[in-house]
Protein backbone atom coordinates (compact mmCIF):
# COMPACT_ATOMS: atom_id res chain seq x y z
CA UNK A 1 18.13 18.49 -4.79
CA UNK A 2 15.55 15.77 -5.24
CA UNK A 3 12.97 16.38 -7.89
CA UNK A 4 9.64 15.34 -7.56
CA UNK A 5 7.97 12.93 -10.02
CA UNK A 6 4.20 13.28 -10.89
CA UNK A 7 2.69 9.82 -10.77
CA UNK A 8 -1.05 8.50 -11.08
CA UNK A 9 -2.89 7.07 -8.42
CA UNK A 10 -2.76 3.42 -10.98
CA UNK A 11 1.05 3.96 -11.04
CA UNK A 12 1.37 3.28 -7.49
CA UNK A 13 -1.26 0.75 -7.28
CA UNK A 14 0.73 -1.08 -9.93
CA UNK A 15 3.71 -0.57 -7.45
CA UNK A 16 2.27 -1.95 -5.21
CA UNK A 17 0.33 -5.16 -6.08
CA UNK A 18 4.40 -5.78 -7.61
CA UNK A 19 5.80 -5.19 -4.21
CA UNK A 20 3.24 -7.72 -2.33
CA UNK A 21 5.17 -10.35 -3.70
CA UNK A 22 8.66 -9.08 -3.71
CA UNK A 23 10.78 -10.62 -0.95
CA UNK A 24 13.11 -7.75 -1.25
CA UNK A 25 13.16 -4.19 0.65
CA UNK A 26 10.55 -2.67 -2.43
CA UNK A 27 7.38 -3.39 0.04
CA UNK A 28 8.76 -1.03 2.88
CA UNK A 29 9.73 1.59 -0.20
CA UNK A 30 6.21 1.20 -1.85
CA UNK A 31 4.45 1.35 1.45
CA UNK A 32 6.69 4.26 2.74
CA UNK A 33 5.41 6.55 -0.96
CA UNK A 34 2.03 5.62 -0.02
CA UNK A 35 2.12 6.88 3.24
CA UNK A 36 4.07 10.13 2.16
CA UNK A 37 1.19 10.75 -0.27
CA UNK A 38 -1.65 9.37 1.80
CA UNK A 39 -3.54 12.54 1.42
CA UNK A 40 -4.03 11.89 -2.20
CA UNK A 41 -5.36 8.62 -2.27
CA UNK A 42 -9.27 8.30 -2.09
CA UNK A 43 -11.56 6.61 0.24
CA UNK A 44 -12.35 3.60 -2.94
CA UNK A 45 -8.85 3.61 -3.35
CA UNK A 46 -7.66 2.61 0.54
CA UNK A 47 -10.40 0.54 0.65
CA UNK A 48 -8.72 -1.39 -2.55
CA UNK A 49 -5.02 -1.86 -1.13
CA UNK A 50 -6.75 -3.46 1.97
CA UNK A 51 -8.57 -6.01 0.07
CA UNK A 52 -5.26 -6.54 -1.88
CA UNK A 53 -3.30 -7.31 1.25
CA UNK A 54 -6.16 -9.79 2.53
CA UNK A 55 -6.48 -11.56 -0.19
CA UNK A 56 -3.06 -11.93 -1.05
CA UNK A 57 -2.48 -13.40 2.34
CA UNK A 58 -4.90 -15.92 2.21
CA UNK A 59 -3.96 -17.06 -1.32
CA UNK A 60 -0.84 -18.42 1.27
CA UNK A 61 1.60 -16.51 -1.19
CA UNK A 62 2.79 -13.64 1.27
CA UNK A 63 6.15 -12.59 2.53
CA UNK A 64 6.26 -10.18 5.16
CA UNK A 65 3.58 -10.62 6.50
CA UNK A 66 4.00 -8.61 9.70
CA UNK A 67 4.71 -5.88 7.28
CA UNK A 68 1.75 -6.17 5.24
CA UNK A 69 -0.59 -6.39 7.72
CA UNK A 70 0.51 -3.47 10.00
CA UNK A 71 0.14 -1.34 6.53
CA UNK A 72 -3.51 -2.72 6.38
CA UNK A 73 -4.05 -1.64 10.14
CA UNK A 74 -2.65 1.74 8.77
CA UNK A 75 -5.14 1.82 6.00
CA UNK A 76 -8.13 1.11 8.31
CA UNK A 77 -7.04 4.02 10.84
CA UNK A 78 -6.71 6.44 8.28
CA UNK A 79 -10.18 5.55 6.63
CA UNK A 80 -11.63 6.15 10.08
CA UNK A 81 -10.02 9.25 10.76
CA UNK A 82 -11.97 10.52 7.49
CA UNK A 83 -15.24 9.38 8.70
């Protein structure tokens, strides 16, 4: 049986800004969590991972690019959905 951990909101945004430069499988893992838990995240807070991935990417840095940006798409669809 899996237990589930309690985590803040800056827990996973700490995950995250770690996994945007990871070349490894921990961006599909820390996207996947945020998307399970999507629910929880506020409006400020979307709007914050977007303007991560964006300027990440043009700091030339990124791996996975494809990846990264199809989560921002995500991000912008789900903010509109809330409107």
């Amino acid at each position: 049986m899996e237990q589930k951990l309690a985590v803040t909101n800056d827990i996973v945004f700490f995950a995250f800004k770690y996994a945007l430069g990871s070349r490894s499988d921990i961006p599909v893992l820390v996207i996947d969590t945020i998307k399970e838990n999507i629910n929880r995240i506020k409006d400020f807070d979307l709007r914050k991972y977007i303007r991560e991935i964006y300027e990440y990417r043009n700091s030339g840095m990124m791996t996975d690019e494809t990846t990264w940006l199809d989560f921002a798409d995500y991000l912008q669809e789900e903010l509109r959905s809330r409107e």
